[in-house]
Every structure is written in C-alpha cells, then in structure tokens.
C-alpha atoms as a PDB file:
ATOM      1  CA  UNK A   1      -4.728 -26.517   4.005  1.00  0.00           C
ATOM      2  CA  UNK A   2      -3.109 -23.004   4.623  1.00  0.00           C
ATOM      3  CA  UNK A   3      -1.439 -21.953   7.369  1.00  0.00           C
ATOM      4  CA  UNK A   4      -3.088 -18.934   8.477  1.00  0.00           C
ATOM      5  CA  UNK A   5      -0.902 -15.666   9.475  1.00  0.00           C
ATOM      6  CA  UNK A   6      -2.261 -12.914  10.911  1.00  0.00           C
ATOM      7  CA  UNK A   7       0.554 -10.926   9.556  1.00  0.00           C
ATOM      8  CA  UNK A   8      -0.668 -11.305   5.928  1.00  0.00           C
ATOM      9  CA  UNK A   9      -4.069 -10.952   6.542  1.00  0.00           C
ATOM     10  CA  UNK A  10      -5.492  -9.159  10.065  1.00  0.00           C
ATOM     11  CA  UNK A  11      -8.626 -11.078  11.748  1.00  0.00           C
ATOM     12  CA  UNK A  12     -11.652 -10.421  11.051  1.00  0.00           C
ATOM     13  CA  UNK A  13     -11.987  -9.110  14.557  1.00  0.00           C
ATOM     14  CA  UNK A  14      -9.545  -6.318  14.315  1.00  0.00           C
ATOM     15  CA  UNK A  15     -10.883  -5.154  10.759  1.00  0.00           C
ATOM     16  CA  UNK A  16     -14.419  -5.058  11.875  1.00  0.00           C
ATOM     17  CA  UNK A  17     -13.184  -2.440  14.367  1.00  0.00           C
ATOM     18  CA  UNK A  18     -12.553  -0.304  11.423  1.00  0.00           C
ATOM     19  CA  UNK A  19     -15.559  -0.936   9.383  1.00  0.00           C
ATOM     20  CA  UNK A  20     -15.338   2.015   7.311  1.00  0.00           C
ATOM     21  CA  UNK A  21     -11.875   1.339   6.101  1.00  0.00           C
ATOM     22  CA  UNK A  22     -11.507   0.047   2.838  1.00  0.00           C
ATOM     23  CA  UNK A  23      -9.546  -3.756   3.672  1.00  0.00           C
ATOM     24  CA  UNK A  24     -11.231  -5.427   0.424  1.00  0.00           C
ATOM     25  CA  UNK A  25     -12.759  -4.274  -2.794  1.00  0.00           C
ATOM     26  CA  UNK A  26     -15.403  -6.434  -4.619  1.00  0.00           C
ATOM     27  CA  UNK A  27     -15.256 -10.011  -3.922  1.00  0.00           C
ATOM     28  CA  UNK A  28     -17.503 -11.289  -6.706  1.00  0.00           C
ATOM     29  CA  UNK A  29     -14.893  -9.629  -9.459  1.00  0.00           C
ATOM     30  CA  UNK A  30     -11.627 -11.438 -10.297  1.00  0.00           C
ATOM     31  CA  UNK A  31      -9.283  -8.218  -9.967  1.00  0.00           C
ATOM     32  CA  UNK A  32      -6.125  -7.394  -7.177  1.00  0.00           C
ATOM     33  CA  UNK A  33      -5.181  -4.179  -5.667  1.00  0.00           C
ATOM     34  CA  UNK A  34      -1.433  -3.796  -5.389  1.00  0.00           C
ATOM     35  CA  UNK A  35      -0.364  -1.062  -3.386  1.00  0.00           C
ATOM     36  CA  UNK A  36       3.209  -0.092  -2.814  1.00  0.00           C
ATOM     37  CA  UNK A  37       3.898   1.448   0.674  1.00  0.00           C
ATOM     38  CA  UNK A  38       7.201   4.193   2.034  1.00  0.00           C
ATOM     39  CA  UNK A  39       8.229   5.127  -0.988  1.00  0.00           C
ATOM     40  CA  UNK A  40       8.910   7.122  -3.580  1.00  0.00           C
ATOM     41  CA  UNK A  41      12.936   6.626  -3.582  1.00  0.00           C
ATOM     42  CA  UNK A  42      15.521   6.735  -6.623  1.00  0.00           C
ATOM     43  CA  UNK A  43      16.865   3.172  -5.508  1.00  0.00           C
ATOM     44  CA  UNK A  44      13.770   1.203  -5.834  1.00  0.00           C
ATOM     45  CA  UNK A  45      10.593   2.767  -7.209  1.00  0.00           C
ATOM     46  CA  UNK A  46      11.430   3.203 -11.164  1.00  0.00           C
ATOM     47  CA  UNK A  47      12.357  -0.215 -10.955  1.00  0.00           C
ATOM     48  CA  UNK A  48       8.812  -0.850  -9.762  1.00  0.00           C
ATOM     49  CA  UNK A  49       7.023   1.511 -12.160  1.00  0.00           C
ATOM     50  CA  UNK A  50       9.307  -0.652 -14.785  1.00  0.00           C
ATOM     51  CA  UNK A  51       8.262  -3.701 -13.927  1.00  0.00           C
ATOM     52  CA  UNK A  52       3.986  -2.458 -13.897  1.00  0.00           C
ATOM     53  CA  UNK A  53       5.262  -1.094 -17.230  1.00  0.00           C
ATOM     54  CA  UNK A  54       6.282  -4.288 -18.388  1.00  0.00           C
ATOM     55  CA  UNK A  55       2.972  -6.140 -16.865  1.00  0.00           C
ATOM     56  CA  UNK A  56       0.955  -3.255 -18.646  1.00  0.00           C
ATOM     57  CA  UNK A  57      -0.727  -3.139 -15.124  1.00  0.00           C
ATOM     58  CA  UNK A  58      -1.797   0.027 -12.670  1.00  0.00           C
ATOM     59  CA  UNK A  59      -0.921   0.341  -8.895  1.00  0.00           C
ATOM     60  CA  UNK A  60      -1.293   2.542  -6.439  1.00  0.00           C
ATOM     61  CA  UNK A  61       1.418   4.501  -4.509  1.00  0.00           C
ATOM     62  CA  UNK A  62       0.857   5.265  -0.461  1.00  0.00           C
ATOM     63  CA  UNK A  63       3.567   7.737  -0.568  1.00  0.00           C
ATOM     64  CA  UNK A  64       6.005   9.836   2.103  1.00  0.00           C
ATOM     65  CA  UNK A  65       4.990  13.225   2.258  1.00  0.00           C
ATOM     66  CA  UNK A  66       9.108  13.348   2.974  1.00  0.00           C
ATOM     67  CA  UNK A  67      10.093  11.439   0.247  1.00  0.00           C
ATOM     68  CA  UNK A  68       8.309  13.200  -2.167  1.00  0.00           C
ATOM     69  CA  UNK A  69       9.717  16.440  -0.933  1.00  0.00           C
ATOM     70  CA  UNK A  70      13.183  14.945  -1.847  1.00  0.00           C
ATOM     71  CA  UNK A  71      12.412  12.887  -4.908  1.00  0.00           C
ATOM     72  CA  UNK A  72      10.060  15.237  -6.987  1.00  0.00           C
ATOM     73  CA  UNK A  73      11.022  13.523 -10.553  1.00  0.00           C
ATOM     74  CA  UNK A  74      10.332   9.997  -9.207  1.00  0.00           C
ATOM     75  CA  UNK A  75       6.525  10.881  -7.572  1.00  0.00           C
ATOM     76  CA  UNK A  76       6.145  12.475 -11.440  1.00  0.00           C
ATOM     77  CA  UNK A  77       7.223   9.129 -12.657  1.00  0.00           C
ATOM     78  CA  UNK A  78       4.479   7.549 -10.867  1.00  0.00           C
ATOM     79  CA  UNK A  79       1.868  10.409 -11.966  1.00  0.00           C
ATOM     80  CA  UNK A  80       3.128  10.403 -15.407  1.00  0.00           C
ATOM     81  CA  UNK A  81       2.692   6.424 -15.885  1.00  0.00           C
ATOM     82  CA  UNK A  82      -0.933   6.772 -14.569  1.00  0.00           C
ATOM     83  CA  UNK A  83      -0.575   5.127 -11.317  1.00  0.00           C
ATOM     84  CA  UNK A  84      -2.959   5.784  -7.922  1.00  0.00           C
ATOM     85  CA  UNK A  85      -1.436   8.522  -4.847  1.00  0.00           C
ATOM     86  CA  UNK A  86      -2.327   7.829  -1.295  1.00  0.00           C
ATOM     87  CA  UNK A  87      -1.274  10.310   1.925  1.00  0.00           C
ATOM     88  CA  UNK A  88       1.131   7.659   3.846  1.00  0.00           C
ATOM     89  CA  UNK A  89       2.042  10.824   6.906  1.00  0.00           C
ATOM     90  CA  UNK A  90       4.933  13.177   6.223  1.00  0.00           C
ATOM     91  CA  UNK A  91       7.953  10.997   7.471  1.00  0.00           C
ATOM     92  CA  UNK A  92       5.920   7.703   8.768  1.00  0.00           C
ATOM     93  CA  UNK A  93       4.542   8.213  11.751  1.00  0.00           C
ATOM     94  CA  UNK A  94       2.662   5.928  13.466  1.00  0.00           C
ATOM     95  CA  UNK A  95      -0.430   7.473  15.181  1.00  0.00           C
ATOM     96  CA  UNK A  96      -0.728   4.898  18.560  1.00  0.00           C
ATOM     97  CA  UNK A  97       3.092   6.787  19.374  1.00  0.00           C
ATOM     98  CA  UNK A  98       1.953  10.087  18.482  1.00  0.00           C
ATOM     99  CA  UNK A  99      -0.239  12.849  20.105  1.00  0.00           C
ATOM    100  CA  UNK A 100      -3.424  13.520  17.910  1.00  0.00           C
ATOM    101  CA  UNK A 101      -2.559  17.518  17.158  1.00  0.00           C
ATOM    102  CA  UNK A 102       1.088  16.292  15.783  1.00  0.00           C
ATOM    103  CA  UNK A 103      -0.117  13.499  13.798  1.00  0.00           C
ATOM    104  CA  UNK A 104      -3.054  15.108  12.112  1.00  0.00           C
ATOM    105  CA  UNK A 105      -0.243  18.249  11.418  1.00  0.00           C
ATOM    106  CA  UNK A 106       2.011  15.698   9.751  1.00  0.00           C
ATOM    107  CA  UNK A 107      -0.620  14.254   7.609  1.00  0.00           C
ATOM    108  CA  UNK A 108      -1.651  17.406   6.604  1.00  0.00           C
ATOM    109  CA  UNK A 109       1.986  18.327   5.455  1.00  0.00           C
ATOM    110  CA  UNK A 110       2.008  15.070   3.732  1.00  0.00           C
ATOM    111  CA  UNK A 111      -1.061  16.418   2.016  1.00  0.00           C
ATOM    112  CA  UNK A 112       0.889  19.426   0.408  1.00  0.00           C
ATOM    113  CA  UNK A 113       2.995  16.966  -1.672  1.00  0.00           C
ATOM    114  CA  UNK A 114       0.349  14.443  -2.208  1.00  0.00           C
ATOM    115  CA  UNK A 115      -2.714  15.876  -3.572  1.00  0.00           C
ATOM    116  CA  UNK A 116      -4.992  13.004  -2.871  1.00  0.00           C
ATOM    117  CA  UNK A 117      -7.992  11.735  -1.005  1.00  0.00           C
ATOM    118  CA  UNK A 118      -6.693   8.468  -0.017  1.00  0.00           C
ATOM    119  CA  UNK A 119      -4.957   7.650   3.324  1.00  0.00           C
ATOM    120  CA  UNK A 120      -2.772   4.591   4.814  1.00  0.00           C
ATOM    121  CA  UNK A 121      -1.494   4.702   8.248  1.00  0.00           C
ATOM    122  CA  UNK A 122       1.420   3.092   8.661  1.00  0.00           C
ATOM    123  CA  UNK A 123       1.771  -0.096  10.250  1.00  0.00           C
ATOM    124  CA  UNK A 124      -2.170   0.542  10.206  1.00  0.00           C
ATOM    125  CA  UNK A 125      -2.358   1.917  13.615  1.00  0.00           C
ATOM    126  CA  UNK A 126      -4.892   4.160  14.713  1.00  0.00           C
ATOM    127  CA  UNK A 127      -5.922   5.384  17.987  1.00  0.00           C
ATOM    128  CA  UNK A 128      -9.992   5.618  17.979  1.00  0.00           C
ATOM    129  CA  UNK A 129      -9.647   9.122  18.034  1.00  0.00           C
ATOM    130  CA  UNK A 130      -7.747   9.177  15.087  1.00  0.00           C
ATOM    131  CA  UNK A 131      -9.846   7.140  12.924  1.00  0.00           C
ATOM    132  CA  UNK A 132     -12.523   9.295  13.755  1.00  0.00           C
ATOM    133  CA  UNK A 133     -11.115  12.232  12.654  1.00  0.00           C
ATOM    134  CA  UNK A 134      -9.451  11.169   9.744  1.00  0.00           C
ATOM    135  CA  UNK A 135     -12.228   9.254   8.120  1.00  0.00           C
ATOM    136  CA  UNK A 136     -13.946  12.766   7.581  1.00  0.00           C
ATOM    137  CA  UNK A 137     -11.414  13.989   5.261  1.00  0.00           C
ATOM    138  CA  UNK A 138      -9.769  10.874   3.424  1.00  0.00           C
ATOM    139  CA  UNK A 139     -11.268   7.573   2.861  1.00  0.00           C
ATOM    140  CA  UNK A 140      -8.657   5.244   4.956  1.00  0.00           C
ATOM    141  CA  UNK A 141      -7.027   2.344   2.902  1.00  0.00           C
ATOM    142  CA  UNK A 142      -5.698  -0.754   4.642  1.00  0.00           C
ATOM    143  CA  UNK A 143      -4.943  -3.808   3.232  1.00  0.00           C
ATOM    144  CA  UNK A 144      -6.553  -7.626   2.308  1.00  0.00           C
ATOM    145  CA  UNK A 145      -2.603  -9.006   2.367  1.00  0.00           C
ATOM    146  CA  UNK A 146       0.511  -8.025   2.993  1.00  0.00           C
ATOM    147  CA  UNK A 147       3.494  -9.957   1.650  1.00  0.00           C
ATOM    148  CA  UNK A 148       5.852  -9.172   4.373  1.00  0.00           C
ATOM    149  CA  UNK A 149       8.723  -8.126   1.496  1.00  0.00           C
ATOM    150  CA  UNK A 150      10.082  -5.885   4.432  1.00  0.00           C
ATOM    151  CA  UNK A 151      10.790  -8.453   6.666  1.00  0.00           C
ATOM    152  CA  UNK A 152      14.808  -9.510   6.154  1.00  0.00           C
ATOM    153  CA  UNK A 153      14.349 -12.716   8.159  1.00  0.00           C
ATOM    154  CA  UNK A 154      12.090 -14.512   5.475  1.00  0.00           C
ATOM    155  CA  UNK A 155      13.323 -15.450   2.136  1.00  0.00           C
ATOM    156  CA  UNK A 156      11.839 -14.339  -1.192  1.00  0.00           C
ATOM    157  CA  UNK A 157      10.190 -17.929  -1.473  1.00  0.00           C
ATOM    158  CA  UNK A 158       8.034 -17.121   1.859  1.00  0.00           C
ATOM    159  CA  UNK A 159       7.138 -13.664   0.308  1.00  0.00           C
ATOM    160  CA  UNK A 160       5.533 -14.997  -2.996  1.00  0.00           C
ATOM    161  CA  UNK A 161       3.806 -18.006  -0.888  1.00  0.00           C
ATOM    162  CA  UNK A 162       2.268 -15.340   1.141  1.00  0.00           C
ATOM    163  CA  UNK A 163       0.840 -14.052  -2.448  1.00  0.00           C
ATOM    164  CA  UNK A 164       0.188 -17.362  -3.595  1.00  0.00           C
ATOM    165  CA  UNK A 165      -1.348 -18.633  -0.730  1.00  0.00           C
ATOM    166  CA  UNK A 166      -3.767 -15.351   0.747  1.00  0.00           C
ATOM    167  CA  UNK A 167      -4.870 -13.553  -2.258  1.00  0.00           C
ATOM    168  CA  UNK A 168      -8.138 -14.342  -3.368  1.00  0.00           C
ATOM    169  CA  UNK A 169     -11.086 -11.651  -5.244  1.00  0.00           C
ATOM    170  CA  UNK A 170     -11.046  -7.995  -4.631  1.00  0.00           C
ATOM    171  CA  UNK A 171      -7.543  -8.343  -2.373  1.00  0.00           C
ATOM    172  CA  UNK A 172      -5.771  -5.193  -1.593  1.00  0.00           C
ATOM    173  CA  UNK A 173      -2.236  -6.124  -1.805  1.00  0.00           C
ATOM    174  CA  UNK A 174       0.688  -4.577  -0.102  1.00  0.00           C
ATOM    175  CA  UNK A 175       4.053  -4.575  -1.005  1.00  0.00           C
ATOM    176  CA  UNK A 176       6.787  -1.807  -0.066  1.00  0.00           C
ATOM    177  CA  UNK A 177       8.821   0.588  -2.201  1.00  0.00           C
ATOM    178  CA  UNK A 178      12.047   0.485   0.520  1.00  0.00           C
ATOM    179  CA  UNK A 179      15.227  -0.492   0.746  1.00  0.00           C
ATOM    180  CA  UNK A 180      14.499  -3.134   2.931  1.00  0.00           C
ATOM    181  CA  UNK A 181      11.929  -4.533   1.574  1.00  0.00           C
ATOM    182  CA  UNK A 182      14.147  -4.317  -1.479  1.00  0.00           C
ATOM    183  CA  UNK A 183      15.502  -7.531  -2.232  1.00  0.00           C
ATOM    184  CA  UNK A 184      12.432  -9.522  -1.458  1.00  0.00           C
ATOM    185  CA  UNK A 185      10.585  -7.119  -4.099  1.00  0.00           C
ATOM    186  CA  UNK A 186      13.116  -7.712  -6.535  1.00  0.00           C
ATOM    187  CA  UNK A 187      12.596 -11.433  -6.318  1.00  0.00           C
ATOM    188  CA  UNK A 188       9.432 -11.841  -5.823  1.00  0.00           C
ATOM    189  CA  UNK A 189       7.527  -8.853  -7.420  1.00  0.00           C
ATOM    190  CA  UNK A 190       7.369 -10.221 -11.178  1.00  0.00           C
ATOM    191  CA  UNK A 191       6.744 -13.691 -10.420  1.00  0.00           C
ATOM    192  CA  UNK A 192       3.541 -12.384  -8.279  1.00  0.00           C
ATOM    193  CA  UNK A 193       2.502 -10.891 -10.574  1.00  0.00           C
ATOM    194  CA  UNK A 194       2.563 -13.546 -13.705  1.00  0.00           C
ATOM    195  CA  UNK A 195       1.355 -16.181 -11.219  1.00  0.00           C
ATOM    196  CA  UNK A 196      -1.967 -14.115 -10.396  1.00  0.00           C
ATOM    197  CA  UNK A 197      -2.095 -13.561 -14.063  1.00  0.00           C
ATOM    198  CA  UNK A 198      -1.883 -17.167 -14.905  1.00  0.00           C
ATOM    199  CA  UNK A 199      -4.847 -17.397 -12.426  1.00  0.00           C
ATOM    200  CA  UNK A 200      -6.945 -15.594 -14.504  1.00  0.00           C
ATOM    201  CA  UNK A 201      -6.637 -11.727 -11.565  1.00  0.00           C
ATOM    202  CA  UNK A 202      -6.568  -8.264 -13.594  1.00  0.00           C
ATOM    203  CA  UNK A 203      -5.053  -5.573 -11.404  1.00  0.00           C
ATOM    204  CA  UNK A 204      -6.938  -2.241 -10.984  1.00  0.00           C
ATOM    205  CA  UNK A 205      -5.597   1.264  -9.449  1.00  0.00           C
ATOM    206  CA  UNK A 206      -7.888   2.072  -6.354  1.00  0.00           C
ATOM    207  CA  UNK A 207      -9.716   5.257  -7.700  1.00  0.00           C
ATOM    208  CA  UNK A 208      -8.740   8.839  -6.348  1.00  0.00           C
ATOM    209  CA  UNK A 209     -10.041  12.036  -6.257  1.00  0.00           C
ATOM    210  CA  UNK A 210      -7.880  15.243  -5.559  1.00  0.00           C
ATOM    211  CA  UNK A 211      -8.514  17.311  -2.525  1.00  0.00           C
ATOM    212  CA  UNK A 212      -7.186  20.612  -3.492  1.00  0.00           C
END
C-alpha cells in the first residue's frame, strides 16, 4: 500500500478550491507532464535540456522572469530545443506574502522575458483574490506530483520513490531547475525517467500560446 504524502500530491480538498487550475491532464491517456520549476541557471538547466535530449522527450520550463534577465543564452537553449515556457513571477514571489498590486506588477515583469500564457505560482500559493485575477489572463498550472528534489533532508532514493510511487495517467510532474534541488535531480532525474518509460508513459510539453 502507499504511504500517502500530501507533499507530493495536495488533497483533493485543497485542489478543488482551485478548480480551474490545471493539476492533471487526461487521465484515460498514458502520457506525464514534467515541468521544471526556478530556473533557467548556467549550473543546472543545460544539464537538464541534455538529459530530455538524450530521452528524446519535451518538458516544460516555469521560468524566473529574473533569471532569464541574467541567463538569456540558456532560456534560448530551452526555446531552441522545443521545450514549453511558463511565467513563474519575476524573482519568486509568493503571492499569500505579497500585496496584490506588487505581485500582479512582478508577474507582469516576468511576462516581458517570458512571452507565454502559462502561469505557476510558486509554492502554489494564491490568495483568492489573486486567483481571480490571474486566471483571466494566464491559464494557472499546478502540479499532479512533486518529487520534493529541493528538499536536502531526503536522499535521492526518497525522490525517485516519490515518482515511482505517485505518478499515475495525465500527472503533471514537478521537478526544479536549482541548485538545491541539484543533487537530487542529478540522481534521480534519468532514472525517472527510464522507469516511467519502462512503464509504458510518453511525456508531452503542456501546450502554449504567446501573449504578445
């Protein structure tokens, strides 16, 4: 029997108060999501974009409006090798700490390096207000499982059990582009990967539109 976490996958109770985020894609298809969250940075992304390379696979990128700003070449990378964009806020701000005016401003800065329709909050925190708002202009992407890869007091073997373990049709998986989540991913990114594989998932990009 598995353990259930409410780390790696949110009740039910707390999704359904955001029913018009996306938390799942089709459950009747055998295909994943993987998402990559904080990033882009020199240190850890093009080894990511290698490793989707090497697994002839898509992803998609919630990105740092700040980041970007600083790491032009490496957001190409992730154009260039045909991978998804997502509006992560300008420097990752979390909007429950956060007055509505500044966080909607940082977003919107985000928005001039990330040309995208798609938005993640991080830590997936919304006040009411803000979900409200924002659901108008992006469509909101959260997450089916989260591997907890940023977490330095769990090993690499607790990351891919997560994986093992939670994902199951149409999961939105989320994994982090960070140094800290750094050596988890490097340990446990591949073997995810292969093992869905040998399970019979394909992995899909989530679609997005531009908004400029």
């Amino acid at each position: 029997m598995k353990c259930f976490d409410p780390r790696v996958r949110l009740p039910g109770f707390f999704t359904s108060l955001l029913k018009e985020a996306v938390w799942r894609f089709d459950a009747t298809r055998r295909i994943v999501y993987l998402t990559f969250d904080d990033g882009p940075i020199p240190e850890v992304t093009p080894w990511v974009l290698g490793i989707l390379r090497a697994e002839e696979i898509k992803a998609t990128f919630f990105c740092v409006g700040e980041n970007v700003m600083k790491y032009p070449e490496v957001y190409k990378q992730i154009l260039f090798n045909g991978h998804s964009v997502g509006n992560h806020t300008f420097n990752h701000l979390q909007g429950l700490k956060k007055g509505n005016p500044e966080y909607f401003r940082n977003i919107e800065r985000a928005a001039e390096f990330i040309d995208s329709d798609l938005f993640r909050p991080p830590h997936g925190w919304l006040k009411p207000s803000q979900y409200q708002f924002l659901k108008k202009k992006f469509r909101i992407m959260m997450w089916d499982l989260i591997s907890c890869d940023y977490n330095s007091r769990i090993k690499p073997e607790r990351v891919f059990k997560n994986i093992t373990d939670f994902v199951r049709l149409g999961s939105i998986i989320t994994f982090h582009d960070s140094i800290k989540a750094q050596r988890n991913l490097e340990q446990t990114l591949q073997p995810s990967i292969r093992w869905m594989k040998e399970q019979g998932y394909r992995f899909e990009a989530i679609p997005y539109n531009k908004r400029k």
